[in-house]
C-alpha atoms as a PDB file:
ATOM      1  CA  UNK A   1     133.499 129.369  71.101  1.00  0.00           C
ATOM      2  CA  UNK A   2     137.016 130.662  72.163  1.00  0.00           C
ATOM      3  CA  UNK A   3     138.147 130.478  75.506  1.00  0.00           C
ATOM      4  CA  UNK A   4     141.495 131.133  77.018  1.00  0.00           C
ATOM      5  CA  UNK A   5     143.819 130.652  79.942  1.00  0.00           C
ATOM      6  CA  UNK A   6     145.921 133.939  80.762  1.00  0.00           C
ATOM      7  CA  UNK A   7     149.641 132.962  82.418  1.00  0.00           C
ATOM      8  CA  UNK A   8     153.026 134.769  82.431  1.00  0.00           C
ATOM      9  CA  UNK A   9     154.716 133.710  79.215  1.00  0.00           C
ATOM     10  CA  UNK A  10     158.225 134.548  81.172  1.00  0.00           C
ATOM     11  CA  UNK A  11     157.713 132.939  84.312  1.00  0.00           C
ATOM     12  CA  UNK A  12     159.013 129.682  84.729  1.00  0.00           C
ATOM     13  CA  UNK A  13     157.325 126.720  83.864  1.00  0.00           C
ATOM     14  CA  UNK A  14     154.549 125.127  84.858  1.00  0.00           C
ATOM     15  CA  UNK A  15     153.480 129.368  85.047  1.00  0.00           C
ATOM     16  CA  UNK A  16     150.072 129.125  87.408  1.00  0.00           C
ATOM     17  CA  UNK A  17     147.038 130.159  85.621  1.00  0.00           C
ATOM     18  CA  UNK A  18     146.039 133.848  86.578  1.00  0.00           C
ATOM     19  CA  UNK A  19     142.695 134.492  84.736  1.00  0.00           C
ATOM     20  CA  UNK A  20     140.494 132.230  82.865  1.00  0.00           C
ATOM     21  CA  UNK A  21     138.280 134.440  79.291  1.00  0.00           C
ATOM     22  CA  UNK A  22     135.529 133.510  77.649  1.00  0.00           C
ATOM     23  CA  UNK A  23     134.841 135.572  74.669  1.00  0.00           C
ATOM     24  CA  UNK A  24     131.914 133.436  72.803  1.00  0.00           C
ATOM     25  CA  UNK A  25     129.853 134.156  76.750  1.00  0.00           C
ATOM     26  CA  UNK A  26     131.371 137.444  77.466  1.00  0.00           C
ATOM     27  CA  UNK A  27     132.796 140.655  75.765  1.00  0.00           C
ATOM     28  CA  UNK A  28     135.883 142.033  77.481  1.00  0.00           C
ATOM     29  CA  UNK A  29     136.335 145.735  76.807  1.00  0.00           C
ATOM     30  CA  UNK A  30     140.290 144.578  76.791  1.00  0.00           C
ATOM     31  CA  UNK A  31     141.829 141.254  76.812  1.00  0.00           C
ATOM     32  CA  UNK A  32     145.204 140.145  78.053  1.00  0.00           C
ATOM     33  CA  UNK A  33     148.342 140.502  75.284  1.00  0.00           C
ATOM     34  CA  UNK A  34     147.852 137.408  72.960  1.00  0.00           C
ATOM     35  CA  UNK A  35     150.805 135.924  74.001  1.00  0.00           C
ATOM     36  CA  UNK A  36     149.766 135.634  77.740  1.00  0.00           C
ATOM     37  CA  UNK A  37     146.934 133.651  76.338  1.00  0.00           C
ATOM     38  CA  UNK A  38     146.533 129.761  75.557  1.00  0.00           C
ATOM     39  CA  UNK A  39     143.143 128.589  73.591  1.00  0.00           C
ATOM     40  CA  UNK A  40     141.591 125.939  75.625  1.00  0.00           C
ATOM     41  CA  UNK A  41     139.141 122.677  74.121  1.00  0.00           C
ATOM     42  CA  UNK A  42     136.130 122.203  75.341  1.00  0.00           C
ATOM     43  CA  UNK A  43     137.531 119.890  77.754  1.00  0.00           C
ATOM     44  CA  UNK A  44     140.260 121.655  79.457  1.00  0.00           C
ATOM     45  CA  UNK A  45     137.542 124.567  79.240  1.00  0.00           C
ATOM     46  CA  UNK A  46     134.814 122.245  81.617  1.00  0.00           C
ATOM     47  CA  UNK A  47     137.807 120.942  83.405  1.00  0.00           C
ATOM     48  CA  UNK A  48     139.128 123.936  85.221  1.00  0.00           C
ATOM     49  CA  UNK A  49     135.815 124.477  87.061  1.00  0.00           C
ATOM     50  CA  UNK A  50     136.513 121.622  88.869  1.00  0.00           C
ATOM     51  CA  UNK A  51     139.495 123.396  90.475  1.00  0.00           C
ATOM     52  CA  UNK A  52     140.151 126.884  89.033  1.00  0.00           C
ATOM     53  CA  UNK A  53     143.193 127.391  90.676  1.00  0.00           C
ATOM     54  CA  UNK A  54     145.367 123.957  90.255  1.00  0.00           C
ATOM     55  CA  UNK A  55     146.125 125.170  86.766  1.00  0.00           C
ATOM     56  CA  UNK A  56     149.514 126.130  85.169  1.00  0.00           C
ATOM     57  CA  UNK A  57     150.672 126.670  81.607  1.00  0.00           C
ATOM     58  CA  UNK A  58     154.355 124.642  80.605  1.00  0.00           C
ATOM     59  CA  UNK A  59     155.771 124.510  77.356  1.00  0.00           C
ATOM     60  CA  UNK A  60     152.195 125.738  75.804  1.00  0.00           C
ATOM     61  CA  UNK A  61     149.877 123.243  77.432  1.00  0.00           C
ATOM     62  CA  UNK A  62     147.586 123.204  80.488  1.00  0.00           C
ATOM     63  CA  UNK A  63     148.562 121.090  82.842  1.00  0.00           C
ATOM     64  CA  UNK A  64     147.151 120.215  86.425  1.00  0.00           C
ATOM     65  CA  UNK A  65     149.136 122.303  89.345  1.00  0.00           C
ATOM     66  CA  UNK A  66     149.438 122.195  92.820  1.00  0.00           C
ATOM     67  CA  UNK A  67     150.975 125.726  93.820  1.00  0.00           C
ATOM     68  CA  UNK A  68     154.145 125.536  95.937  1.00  0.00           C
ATOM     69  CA  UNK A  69     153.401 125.947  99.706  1.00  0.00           C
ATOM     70  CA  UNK A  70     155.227 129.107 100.931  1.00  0.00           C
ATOM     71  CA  UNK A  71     157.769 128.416 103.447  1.00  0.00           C
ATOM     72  CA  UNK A  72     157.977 129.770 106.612  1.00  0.00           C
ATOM     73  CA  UNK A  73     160.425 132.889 106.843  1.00  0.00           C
ATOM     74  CA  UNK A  74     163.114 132.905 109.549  1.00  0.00           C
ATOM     75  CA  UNK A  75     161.184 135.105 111.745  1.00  0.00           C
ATOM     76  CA  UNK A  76     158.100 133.194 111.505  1.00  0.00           C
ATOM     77  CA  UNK A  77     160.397 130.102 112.132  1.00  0.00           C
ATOM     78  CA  UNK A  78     161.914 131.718 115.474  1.00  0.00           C
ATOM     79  CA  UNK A  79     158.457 132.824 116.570  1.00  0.00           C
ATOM     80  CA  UNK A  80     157.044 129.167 116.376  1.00  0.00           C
ATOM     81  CA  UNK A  81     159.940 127.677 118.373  1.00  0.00           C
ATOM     82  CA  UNK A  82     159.361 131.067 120.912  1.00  0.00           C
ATOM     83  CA  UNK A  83     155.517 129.544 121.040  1.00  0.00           C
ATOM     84  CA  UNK A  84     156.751 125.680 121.622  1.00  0.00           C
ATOM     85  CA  UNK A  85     159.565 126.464 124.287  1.00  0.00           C
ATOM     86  CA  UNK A  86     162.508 125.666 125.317  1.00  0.00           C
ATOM     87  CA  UNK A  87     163.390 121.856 126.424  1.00  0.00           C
ATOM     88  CA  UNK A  88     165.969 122.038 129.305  1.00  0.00           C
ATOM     89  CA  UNK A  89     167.731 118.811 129.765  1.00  0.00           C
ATOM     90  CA  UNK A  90     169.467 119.043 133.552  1.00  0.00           C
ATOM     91  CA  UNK A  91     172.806 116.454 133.896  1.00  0.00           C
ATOM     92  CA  UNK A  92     172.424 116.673 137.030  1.00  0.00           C
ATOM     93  CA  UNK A  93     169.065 116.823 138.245  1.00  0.00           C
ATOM     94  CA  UNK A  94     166.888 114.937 135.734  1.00  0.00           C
ATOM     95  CA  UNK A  95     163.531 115.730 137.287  1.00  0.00           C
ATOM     96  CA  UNK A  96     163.920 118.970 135.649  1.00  0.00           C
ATOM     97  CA  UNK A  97     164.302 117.870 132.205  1.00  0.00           C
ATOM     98  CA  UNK A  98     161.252 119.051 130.272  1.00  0.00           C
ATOM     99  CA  UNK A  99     160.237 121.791 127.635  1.00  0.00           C
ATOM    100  CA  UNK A 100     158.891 125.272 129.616  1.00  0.00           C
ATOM    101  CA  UNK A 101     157.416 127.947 127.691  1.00  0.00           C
ATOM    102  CA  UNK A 102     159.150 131.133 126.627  1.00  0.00           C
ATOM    103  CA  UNK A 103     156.726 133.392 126.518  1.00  0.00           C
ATOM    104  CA  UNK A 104     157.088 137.338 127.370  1.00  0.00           C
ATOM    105  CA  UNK A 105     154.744 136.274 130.460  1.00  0.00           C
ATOM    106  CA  UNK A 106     156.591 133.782 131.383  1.00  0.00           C
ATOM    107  CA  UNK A 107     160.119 135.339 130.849  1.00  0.00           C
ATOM    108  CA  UNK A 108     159.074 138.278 132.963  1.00  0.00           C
ATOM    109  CA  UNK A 109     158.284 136.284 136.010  1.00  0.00           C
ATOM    110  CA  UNK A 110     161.708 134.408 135.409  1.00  0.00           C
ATOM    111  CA  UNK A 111     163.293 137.898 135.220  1.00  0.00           C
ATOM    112  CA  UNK A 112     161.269 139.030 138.803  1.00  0.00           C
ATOM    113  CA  UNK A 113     162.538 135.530 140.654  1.00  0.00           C
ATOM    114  CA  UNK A 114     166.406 135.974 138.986  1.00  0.00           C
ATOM    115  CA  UNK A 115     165.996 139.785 140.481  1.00  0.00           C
ATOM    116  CA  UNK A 116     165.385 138.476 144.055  1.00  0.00           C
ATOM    117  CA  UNK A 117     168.161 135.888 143.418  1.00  0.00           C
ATOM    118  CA  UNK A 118     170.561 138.333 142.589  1.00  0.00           C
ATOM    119  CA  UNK A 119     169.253 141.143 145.424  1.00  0.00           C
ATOM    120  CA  UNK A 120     169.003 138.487 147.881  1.00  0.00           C
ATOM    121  CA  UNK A 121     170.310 134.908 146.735  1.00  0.00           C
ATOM    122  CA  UNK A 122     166.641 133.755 147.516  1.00  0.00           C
ATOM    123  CA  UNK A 123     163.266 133.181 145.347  1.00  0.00           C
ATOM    124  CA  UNK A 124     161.001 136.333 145.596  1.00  0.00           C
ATOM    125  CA  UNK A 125     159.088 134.368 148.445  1.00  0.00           C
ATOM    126  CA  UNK A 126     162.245 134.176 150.772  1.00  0.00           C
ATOM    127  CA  UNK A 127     162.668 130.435 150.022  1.00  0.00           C
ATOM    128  CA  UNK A 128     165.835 128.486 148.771  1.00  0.00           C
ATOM    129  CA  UNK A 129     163.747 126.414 146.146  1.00  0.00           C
ATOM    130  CA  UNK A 130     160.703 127.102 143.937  1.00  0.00           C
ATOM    131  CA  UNK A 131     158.176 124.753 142.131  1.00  0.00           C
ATOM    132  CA  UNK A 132     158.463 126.043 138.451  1.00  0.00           C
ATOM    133  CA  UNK A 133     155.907 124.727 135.861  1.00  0.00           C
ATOM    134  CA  UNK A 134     156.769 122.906 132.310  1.00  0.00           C
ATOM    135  CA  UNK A 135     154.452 123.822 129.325  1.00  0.00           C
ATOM    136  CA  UNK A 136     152.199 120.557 130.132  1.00  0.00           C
ATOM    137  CA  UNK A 137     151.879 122.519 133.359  1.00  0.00           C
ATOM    138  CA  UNK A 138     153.731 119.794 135.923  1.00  0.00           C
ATOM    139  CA  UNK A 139     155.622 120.919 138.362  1.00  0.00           C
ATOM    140  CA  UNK A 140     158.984 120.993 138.906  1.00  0.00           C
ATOM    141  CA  UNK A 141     161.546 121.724 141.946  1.00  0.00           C
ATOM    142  CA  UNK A 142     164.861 124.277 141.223  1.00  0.00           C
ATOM    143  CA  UNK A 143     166.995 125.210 143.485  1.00  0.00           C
ATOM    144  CA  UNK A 144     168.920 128.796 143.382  1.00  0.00           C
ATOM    145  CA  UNK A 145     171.593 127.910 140.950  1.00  0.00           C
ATOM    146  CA  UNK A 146     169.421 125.430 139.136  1.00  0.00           C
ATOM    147  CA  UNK A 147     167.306 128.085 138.804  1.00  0.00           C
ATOM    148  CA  UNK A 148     170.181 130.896 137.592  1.00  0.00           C
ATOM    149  CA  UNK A 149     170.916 127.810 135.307  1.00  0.00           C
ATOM    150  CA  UNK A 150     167.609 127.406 133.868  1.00  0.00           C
ATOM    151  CA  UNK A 151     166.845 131.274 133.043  1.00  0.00           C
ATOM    152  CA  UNK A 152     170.162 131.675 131.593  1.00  0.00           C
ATOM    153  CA  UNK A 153     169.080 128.968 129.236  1.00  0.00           C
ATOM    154  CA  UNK A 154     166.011 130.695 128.379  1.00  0.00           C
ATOM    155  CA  UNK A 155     167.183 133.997 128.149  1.00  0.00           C
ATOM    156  CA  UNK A 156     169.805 132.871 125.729  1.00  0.00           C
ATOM    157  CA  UNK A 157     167.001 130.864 123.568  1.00  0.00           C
ATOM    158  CA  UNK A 158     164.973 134.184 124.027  1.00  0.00           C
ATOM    159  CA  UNK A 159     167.759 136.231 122.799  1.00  0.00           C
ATOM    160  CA  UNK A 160     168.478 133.896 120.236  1.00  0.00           C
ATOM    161  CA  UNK A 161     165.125 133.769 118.565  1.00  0.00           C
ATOM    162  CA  UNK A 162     164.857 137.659 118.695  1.00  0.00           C
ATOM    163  CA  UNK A 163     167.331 138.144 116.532  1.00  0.00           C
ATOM    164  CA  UNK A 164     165.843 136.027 114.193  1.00  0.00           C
ATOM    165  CA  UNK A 165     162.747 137.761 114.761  1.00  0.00           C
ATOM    166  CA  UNK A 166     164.281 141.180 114.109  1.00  0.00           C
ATOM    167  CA  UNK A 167     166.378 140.003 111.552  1.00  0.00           C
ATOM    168  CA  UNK A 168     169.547 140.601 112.282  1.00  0.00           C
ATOM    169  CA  UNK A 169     170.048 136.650 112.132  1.00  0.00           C
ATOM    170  CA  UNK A 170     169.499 133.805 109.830  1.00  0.00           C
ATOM    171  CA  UNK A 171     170.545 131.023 112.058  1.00  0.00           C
ATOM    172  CA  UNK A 172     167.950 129.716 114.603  1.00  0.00           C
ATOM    173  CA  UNK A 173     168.717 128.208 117.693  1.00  0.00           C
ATOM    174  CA  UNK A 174     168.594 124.510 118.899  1.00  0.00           C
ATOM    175  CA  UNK A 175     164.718 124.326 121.040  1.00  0.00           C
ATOM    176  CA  UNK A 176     166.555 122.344 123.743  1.00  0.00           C
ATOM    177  CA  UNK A 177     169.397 123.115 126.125  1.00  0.00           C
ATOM    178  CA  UNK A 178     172.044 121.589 128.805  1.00  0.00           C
ATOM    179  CA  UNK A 179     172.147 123.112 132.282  1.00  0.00           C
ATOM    180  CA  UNK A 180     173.952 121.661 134.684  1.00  0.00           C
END
């Protein structure tokens, strides 16, 4: 009874285990090239189909393997810390201070109450303050140039993370800022 592990001989070691042959069960119209192939016992045969893929080859022996976890890109790293928000830490006012989400929702009513700031140096409702919400959804009061504050902050976290997204960076922002 022969039975092999296939692996890539030029990889570096431990190599993970790609396909598993048995020729005494099964005939293969083509095998792998011999040297992608170890012989296994009996025992490292019975073994892998316990786990068939926490195998790898090293130095011409099977050996147990726990496959690297891929880490998260850049982009995928910006778009998590777009999904957690932005924590705003206010040295003046600290019933501010708390993380609020960054979402393209979220940033587009920021955009609508900055427009009626700029237009008319009030919230979109005519009022001089505005009860803005944190991720955990609690409330919290901003005044005009808190407010101006607070969405430059987040616009520049936005902007930040974009490029990250888009890839025209590789360093991502701090997930908390200083405003006034």
């Amino acid at each position: 009874m022969t039975q092999f592990a296939q692996y890539n001989p030029t990889a570096p070691a431990p190599s993970p285990v790609v396909g598993w042959y048995d020729t005494s069960a099964f005939t293969y119209a083509v095998l792998p090239p011999e040297n992608n192939l170890l012989v296994l016992t009996e025992t490292q045969w019975d073994d892998h189909f316990a786990n068939p893929n926490a195998w790898a080859v090293s130095n011409g022996a099977l050996v147990s393997y726990t496959p690297p976890v891929p880490q998260p890109t850049i982009a995928q790293q910006a778009q998590a810390l777009l999904n957690a928000g932005l924590q705003i830490v206010s040295a003046s006012t600290p019933s501010l201070d708390a993380t609020y989400a960054c979402d393209s929702q979220t940033t587009a009513y920021i955009n609508a109450e900055i427009t009626s700031i700029l237009l008319d140096n009030t919230f979109a409702d005519g009022s001089s303050t505005i009860d803005w919400p944190d991720v955990q959804g609690d409330l919290h009061n901003f005044s005009v140039d808190e407010f101006k504050s607070f969405a430059k902050a987040i616009g520049n976290f936005v902007s930040l993370c974009r490029a990250c997204i888009i890839g025209s960076s590789t360093t991502l922002p701090s997930n908390s800022a200083k405003i006034p």
